[in-house]
C-alpha atoms as a PDB file:
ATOM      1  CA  UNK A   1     -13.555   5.467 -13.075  1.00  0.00           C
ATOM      2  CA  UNK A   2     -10.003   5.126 -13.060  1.00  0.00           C
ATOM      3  CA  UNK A   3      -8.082   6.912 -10.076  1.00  0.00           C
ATOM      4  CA  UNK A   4      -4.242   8.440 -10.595  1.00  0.00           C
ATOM      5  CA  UNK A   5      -2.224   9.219  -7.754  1.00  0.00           C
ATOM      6  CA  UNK A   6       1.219  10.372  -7.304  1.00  0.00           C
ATOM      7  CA  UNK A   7       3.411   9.323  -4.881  1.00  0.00           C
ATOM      8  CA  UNK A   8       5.341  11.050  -2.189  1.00  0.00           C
ATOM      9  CA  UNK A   9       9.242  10.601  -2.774  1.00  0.00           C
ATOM     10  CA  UNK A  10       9.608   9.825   0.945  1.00  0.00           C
ATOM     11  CA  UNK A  11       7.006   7.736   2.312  1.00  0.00           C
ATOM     12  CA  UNK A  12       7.888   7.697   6.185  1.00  0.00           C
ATOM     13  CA  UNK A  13       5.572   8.792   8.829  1.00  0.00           C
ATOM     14  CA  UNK A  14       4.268  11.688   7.250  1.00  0.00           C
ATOM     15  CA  UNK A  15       4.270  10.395   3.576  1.00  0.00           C
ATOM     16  CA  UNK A  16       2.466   7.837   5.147  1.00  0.00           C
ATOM     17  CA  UNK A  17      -0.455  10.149   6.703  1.00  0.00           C
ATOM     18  CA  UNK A  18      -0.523  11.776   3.649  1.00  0.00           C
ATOM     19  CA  UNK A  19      -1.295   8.267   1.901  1.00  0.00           C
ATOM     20  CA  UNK A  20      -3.732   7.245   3.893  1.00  0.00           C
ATOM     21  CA  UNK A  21      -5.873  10.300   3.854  1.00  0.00           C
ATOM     22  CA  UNK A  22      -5.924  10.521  -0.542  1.00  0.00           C
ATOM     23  CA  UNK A  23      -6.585   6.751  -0.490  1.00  0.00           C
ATOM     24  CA  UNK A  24      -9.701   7.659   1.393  1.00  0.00           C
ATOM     25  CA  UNK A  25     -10.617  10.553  -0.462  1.00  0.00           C
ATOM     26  CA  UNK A  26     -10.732   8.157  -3.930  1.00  0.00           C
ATOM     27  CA  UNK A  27     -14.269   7.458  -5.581  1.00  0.00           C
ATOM     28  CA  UNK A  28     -14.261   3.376  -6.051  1.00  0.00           C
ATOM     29  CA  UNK A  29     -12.418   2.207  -9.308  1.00  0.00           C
ATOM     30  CA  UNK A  30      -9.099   0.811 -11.004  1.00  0.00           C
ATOM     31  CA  UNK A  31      -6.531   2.799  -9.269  1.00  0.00           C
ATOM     32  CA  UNK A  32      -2.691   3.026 -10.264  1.00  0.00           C
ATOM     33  CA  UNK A  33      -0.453   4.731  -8.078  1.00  0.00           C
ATOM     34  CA  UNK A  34       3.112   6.420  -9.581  1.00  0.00           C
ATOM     35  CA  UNK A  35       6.020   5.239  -7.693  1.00  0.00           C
ATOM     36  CA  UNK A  36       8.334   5.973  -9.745  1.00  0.00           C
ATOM     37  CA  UNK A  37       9.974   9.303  -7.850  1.00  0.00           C
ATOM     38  CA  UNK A  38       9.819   7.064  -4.327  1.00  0.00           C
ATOM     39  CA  UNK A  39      12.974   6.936  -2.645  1.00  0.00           C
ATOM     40  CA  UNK A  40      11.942   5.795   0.678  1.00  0.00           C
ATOM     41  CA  UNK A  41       9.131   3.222   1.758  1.00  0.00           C
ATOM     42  CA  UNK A  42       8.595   3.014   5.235  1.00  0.00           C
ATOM     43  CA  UNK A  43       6.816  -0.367   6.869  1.00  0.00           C
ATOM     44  CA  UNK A  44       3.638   1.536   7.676  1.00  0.00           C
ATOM     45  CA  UNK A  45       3.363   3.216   4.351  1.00  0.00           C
ATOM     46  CA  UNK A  46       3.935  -0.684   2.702  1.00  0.00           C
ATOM     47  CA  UNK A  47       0.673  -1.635   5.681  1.00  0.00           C
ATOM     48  CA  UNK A  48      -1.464   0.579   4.022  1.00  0.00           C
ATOM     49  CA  UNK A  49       0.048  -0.092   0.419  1.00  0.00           C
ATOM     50  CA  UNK A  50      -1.394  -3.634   1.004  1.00  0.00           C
ATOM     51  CA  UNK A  51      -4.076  -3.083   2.944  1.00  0.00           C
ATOM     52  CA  UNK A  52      -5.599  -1.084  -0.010  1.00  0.00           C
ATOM     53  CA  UNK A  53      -4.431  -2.912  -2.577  1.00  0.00           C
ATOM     54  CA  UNK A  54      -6.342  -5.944  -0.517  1.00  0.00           C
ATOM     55  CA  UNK A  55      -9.672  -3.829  -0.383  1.00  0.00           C
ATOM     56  CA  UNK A  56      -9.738  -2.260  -4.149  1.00  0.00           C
ATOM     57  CA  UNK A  57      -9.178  -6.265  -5.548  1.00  0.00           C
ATOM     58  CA  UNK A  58     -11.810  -8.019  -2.547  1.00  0.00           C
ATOM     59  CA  UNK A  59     -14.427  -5.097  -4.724  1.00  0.00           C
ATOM     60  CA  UNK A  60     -13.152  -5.895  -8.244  1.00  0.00           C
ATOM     61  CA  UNK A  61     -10.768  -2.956  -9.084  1.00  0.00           C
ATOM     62  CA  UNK A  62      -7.448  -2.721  -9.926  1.00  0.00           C
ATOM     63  CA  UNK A  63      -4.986  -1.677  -7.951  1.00  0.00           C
ATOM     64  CA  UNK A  64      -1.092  -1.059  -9.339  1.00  0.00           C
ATOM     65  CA  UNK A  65       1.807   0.950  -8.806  1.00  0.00           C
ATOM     66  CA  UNK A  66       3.339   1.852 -12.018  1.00  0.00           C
ATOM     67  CA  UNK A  67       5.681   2.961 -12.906  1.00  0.00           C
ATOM     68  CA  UNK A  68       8.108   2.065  -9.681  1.00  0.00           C
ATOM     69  CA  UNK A  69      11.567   3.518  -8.943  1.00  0.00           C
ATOM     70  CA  UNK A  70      14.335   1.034  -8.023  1.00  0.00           C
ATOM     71  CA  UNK A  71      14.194   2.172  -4.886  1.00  0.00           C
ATOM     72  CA  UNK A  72      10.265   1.434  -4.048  1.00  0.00           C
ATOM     73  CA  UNK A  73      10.856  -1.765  -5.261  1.00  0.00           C
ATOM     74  CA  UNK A  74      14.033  -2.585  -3.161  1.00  0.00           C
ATOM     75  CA  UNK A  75      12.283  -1.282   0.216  1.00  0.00           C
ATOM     76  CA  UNK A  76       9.599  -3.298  -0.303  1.00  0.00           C
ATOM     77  CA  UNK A  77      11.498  -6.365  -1.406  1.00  0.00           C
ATOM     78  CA  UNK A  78      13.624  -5.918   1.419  1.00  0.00           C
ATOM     79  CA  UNK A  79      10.605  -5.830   4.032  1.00  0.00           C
ATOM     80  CA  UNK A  80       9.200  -9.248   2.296  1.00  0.00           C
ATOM     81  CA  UNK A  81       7.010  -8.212  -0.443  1.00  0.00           C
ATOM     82  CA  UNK A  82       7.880  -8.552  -3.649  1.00  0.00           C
ATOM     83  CA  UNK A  83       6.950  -5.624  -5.755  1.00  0.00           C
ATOM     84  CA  UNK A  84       4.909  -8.155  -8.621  1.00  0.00           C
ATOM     85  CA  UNK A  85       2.407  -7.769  -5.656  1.00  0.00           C
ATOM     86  CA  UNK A  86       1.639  -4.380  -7.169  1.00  0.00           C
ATOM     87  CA  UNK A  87       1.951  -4.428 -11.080  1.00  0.00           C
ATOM     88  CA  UNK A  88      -1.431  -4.164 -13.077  1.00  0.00           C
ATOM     89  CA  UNK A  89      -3.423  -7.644 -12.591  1.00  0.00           C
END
């Protein structure tokens, strides 16, 4: 099973809850987030970015956000991740 989500375009606080609570509605499987209409990552939204990302890969899945807008990848960059942590393994 292959699970789609699209992002928020601000992920603060609330983009953030909103996150969480679809990554935890998602059946198990290769999962590929949309980032590319982001224009805000906040620190807790990249916590849970890699936190999942970290649990979907320790089971065997996937895990990718693609495509990413310019700014996704320059707030995460900027909080020490660089954004090849997310592209399709």
């Amino acid at each position: 099973m292959t699970n789609f989500l699209e992002l928020p375009t601000r992920l603060d606080h609330k983009g953030s809850r909103q996150l969480y609570a679809a990554l935890l509605a998602m059946q198990p499987g290769d999962t590929c987030l949309s980032a590319g209409k982001v224009v805000f990552v906040g620190g807790l939204a990249l916590q849970i970015l890699i936190s999942a990302a970290s649990k979907w890969r320790a089971e065997g899945f996937r895990f990718s956000c693609h495509p990413m807008s310019p700014a996704f990848a320059d707030d995460i960059a900027r909080m020490g991740v660089d954004p090849k942590e997310f592209e399709e393994n």
